[in-house]
PDB file of N, CA and C in Angstrom:
ATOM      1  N   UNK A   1       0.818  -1.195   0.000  1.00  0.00           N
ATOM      2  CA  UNK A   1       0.000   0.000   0.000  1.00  0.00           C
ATOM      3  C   UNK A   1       0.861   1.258   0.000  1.00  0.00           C
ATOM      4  N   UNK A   2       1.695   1.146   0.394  1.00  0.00           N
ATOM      5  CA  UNK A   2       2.968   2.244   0.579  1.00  0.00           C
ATOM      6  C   UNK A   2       3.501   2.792  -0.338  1.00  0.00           C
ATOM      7  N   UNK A   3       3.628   1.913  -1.359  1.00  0.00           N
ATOM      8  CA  UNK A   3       4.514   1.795  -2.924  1.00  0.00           C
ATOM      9  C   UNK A   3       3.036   2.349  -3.523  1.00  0.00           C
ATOM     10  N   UNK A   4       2.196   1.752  -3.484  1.00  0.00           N
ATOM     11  CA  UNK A   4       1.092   2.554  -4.175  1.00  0.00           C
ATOM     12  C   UNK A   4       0.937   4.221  -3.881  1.00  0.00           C
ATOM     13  N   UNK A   5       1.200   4.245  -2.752  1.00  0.00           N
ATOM     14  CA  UNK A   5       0.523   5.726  -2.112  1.00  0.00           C
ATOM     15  C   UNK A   5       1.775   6.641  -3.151  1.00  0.00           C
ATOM     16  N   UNK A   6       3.148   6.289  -2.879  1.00  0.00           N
ATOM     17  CA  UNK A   6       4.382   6.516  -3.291  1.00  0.00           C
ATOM     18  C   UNK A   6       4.201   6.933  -4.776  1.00  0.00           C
ATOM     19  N   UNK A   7       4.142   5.935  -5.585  1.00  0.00           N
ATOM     20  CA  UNK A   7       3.420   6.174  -7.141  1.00  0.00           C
ATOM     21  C   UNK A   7       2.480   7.232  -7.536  1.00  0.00           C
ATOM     22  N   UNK A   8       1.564   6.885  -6.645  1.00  0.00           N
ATOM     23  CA  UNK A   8       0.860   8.061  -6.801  1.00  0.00           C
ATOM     24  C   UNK A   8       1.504   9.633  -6.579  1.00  0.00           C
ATOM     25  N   UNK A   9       2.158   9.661  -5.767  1.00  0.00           N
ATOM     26  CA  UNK A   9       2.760  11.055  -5.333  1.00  0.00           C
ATOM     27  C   UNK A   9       3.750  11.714  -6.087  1.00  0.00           C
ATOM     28  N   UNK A  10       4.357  10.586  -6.457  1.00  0.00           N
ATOM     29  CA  UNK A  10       5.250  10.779  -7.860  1.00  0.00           C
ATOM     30  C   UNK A  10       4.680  11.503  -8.812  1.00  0.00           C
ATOM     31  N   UNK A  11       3.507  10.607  -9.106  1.00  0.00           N
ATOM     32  CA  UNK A  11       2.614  11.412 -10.330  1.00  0.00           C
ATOM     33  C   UNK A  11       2.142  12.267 -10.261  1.00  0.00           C
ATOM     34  N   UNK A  12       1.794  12.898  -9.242  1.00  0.00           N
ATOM     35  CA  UNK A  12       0.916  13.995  -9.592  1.00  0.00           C
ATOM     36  C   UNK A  12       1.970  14.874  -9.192  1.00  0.00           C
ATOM     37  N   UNK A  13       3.393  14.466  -8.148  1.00  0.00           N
ATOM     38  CA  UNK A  13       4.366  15.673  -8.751  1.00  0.00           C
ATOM     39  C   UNK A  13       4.729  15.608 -10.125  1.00  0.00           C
ATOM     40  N   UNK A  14       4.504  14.837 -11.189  1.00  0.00           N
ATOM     41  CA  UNK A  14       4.944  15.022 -11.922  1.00  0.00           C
ATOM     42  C   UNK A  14       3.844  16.203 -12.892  1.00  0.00           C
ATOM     43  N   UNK A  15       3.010  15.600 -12.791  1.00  0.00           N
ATOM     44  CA  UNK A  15       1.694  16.419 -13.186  1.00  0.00           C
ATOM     45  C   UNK A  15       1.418  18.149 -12.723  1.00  0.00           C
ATOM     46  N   UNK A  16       1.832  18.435 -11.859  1.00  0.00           N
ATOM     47  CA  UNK A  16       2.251  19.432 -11.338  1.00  0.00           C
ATOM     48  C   UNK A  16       3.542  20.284 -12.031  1.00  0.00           C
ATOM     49  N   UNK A  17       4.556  19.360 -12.096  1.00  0.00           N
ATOM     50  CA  UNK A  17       5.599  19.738 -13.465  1.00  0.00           C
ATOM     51  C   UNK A  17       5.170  20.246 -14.286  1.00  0.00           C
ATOM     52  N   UNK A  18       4.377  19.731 -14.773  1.00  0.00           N
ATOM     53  CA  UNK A  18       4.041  19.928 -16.262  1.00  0.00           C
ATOM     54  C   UNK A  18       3.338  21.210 -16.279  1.00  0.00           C
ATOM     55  N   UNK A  19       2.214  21.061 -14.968  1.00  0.00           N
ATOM     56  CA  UNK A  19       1.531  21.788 -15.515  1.00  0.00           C
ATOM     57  C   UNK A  19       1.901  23.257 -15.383  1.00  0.00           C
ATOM     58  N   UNK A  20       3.121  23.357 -14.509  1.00  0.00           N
ATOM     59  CA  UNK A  20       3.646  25.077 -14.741  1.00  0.00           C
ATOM     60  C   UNK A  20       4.432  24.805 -15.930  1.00  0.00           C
ATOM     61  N   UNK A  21       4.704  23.979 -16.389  1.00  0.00           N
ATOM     62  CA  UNK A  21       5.627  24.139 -18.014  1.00  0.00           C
ATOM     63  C   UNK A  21       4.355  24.657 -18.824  1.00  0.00           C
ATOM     64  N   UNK A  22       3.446  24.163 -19.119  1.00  0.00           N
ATOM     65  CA  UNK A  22       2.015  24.566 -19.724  1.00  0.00           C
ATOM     66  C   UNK A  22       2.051  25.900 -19.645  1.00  0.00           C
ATOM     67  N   UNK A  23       1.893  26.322 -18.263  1.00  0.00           N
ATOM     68  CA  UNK A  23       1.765  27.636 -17.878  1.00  0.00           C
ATOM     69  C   UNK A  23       2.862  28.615 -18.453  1.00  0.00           C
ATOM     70  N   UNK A  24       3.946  28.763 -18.102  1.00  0.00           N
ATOM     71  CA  UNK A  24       4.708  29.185 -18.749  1.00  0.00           C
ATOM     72  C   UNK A  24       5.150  29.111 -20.401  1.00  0.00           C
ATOM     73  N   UNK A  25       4.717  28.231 -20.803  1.00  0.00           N
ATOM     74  CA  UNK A  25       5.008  28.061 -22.579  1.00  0.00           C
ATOM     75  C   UNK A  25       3.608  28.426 -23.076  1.00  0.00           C
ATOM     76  N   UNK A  26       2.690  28.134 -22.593  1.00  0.00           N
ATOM     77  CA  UNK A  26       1.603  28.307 -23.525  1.00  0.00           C
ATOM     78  C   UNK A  26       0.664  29.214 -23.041  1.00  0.00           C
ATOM     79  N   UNK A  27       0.797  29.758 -21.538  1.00  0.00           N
ATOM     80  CA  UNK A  27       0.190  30.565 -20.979  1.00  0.00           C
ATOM     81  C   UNK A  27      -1.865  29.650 -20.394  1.00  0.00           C
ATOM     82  N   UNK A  28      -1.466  28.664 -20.246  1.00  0.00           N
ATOM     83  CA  UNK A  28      -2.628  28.309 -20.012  1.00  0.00           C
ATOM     84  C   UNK A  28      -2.718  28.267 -18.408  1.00  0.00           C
ATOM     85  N   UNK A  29      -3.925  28.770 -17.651  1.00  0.00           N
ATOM     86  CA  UNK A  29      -4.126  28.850 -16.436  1.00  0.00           C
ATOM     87  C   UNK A  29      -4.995  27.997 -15.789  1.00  0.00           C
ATOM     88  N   UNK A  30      -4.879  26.648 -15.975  1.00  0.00           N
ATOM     89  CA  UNK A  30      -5.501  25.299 -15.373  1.00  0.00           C
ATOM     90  C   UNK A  30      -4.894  24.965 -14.073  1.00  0.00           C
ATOM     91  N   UNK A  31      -5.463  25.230 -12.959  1.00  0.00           N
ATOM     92  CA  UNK A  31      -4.646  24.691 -11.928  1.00  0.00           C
ATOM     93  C   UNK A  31      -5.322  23.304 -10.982  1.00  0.00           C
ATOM     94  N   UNK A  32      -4.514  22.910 -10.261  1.00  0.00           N
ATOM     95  CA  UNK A  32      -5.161  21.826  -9.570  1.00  0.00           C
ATOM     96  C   UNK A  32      -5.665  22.387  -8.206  1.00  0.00           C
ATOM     97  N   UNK A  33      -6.759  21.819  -8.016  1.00  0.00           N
ATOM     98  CA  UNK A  33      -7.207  22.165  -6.269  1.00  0.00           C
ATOM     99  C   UNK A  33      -6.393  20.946  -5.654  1.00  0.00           C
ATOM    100  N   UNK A  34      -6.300  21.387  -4.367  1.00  0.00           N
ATOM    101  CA  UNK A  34      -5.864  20.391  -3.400  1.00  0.00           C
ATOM    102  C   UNK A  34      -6.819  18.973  -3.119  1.00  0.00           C
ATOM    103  N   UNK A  35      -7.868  19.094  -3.399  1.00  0.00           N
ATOM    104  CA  UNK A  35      -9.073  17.866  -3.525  1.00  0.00           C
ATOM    105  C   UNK A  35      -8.495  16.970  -4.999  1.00  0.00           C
ATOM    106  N   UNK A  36      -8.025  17.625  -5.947  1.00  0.00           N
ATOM    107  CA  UNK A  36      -7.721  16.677  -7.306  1.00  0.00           C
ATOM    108  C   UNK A  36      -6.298  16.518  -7.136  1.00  0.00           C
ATOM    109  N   UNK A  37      -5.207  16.965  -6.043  1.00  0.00           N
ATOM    110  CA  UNK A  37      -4.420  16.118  -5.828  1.00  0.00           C
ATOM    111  C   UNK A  37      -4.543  14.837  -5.098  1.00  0.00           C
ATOM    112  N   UNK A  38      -5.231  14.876  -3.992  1.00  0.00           N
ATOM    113  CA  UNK A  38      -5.382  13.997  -3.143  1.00  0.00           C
ATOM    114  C   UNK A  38      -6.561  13.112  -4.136  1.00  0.00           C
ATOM    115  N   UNK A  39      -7.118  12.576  -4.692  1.00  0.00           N
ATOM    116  CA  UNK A  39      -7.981  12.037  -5.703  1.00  0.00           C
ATOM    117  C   UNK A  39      -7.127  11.364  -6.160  1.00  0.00           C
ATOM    118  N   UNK A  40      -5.763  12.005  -7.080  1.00  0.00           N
ATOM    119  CA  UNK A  40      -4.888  11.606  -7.985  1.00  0.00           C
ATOM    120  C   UNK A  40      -3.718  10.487  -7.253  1.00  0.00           C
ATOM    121  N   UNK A  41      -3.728  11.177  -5.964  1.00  0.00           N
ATOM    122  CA  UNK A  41      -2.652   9.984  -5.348  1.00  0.00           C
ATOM    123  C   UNK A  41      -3.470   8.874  -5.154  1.00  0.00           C
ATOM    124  N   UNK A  42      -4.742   8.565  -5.065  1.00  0.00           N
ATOM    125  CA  UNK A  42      -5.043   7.285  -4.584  1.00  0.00           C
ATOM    126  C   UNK A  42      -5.748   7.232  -5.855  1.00  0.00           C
ATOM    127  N   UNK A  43      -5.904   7.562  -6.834  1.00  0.00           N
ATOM    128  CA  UNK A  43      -6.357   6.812  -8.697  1.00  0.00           C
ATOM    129  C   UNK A  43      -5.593   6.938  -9.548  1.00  0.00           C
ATOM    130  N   UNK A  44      -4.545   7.015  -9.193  1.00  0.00           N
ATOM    131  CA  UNK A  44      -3.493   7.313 -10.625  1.00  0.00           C
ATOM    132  C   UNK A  44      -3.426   6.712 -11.675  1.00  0.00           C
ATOM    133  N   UNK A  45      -3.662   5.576 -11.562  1.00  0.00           N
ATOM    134  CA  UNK A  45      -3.244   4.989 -12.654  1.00  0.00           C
ATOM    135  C   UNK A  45      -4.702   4.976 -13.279  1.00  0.00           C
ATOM    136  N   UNK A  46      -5.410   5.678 -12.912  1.00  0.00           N
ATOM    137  CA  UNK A  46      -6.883   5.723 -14.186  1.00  0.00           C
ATOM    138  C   UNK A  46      -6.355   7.670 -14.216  1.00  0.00           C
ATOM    139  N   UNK A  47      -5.959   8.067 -13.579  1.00  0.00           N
ATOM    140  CA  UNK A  47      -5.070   9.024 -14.157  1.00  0.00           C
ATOM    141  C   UNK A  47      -4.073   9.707 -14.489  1.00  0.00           C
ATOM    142  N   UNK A  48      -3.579   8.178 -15.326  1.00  0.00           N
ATOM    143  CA  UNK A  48      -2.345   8.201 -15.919  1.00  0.00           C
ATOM    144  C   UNK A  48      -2.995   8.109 -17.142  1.00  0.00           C
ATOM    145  N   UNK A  49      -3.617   7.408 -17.235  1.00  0.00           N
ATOM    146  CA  UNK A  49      -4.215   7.035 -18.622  1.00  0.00           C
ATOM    147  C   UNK A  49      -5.217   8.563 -19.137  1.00  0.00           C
ATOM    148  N   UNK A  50      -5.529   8.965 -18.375  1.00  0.00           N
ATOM    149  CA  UNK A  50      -6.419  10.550 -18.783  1.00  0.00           C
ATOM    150  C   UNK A  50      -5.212  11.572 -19.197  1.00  0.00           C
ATOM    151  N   UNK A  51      -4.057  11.461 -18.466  1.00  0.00           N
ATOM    152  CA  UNK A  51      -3.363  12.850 -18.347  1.00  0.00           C
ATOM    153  C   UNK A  51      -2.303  12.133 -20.137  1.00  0.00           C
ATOM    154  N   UNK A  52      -2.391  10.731 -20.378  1.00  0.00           N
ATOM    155  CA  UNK A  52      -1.497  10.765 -21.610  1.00  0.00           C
ATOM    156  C   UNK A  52      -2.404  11.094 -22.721  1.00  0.00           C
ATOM    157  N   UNK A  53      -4.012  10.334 -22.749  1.00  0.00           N
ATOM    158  CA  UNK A  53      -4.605  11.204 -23.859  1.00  0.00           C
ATOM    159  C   UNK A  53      -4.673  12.351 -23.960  1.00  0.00           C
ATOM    160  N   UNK A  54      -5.339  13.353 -23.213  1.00  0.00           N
ATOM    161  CA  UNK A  54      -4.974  14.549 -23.078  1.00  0.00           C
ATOM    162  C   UNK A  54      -3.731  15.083 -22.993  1.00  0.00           C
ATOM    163  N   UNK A  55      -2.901  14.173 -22.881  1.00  0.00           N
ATOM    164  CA  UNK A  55      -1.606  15.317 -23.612  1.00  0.00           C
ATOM    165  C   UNK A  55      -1.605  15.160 -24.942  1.00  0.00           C
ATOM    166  N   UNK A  56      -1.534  13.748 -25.206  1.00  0.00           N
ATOM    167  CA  UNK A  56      -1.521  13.764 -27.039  1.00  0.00           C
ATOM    168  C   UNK A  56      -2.199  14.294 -27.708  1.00  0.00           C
ATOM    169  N   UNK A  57      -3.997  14.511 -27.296  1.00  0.00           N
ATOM    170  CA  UNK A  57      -4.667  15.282 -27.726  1.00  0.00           C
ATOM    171  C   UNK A  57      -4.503  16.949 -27.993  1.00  0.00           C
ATOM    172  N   UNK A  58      -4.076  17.334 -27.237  1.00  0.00           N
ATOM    173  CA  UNK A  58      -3.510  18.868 -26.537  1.00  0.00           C
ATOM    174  C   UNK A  58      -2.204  19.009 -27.340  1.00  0.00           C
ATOM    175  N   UNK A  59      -1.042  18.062 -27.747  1.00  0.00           N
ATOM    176  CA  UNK A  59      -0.227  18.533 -28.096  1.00  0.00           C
ATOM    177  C   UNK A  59      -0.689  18.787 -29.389  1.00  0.00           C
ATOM    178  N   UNK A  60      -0.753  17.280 -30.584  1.00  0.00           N
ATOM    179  CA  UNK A  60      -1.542  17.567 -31.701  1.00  0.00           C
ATOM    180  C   UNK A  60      -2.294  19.056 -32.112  1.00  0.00           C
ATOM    181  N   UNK A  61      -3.148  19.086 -31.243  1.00  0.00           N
ATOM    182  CA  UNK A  61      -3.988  20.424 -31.372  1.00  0.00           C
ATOM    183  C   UNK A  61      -3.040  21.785 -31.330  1.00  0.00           C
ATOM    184  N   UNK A  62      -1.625  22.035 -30.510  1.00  0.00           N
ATOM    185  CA  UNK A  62      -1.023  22.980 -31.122  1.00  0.00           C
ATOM    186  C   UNK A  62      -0.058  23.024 -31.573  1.00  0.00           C
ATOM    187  N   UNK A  63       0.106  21.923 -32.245  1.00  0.00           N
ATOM    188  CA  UNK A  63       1.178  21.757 -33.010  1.00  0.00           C
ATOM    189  C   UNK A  63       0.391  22.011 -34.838  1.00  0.00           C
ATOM    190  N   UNK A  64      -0.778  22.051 -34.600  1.00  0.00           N
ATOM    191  CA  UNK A  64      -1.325  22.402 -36.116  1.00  0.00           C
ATOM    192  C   UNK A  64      -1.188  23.833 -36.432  1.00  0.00           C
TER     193      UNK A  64
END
């Protein structure tokens, strides 16, 4: 359960990464509440799978 909690925390620091890179490169102002971090550490891996479509989706879209 530990390694899970762990994973999770990883991710959504990582998600957090990103999302001031977003911010800063593209100027987009999406932030996380403290309720959709704590969500994210204990479902990650159903949002892992949301945060890669939506990136591919999102990148595609400005890369046209």
């Amino acid at each position: 359960m530990i390694i899970y909690l762990l994973i999770g925390v990883l991710f959504m620091f990582a998600i957090e990464v990103f999302y001031q890179w977003l911010e800063k490169r593209y100027k987009i102002k999406d932030t996380l509440k403290i309720s959709d971090r704590v969500i994210g550490i204990f479902i990650w891996p159903i949002g892992l799978i949301f945060f890669v479509w939506g990136f591919i989706t999102t990148y595609f879209k400005l890369k046209k």
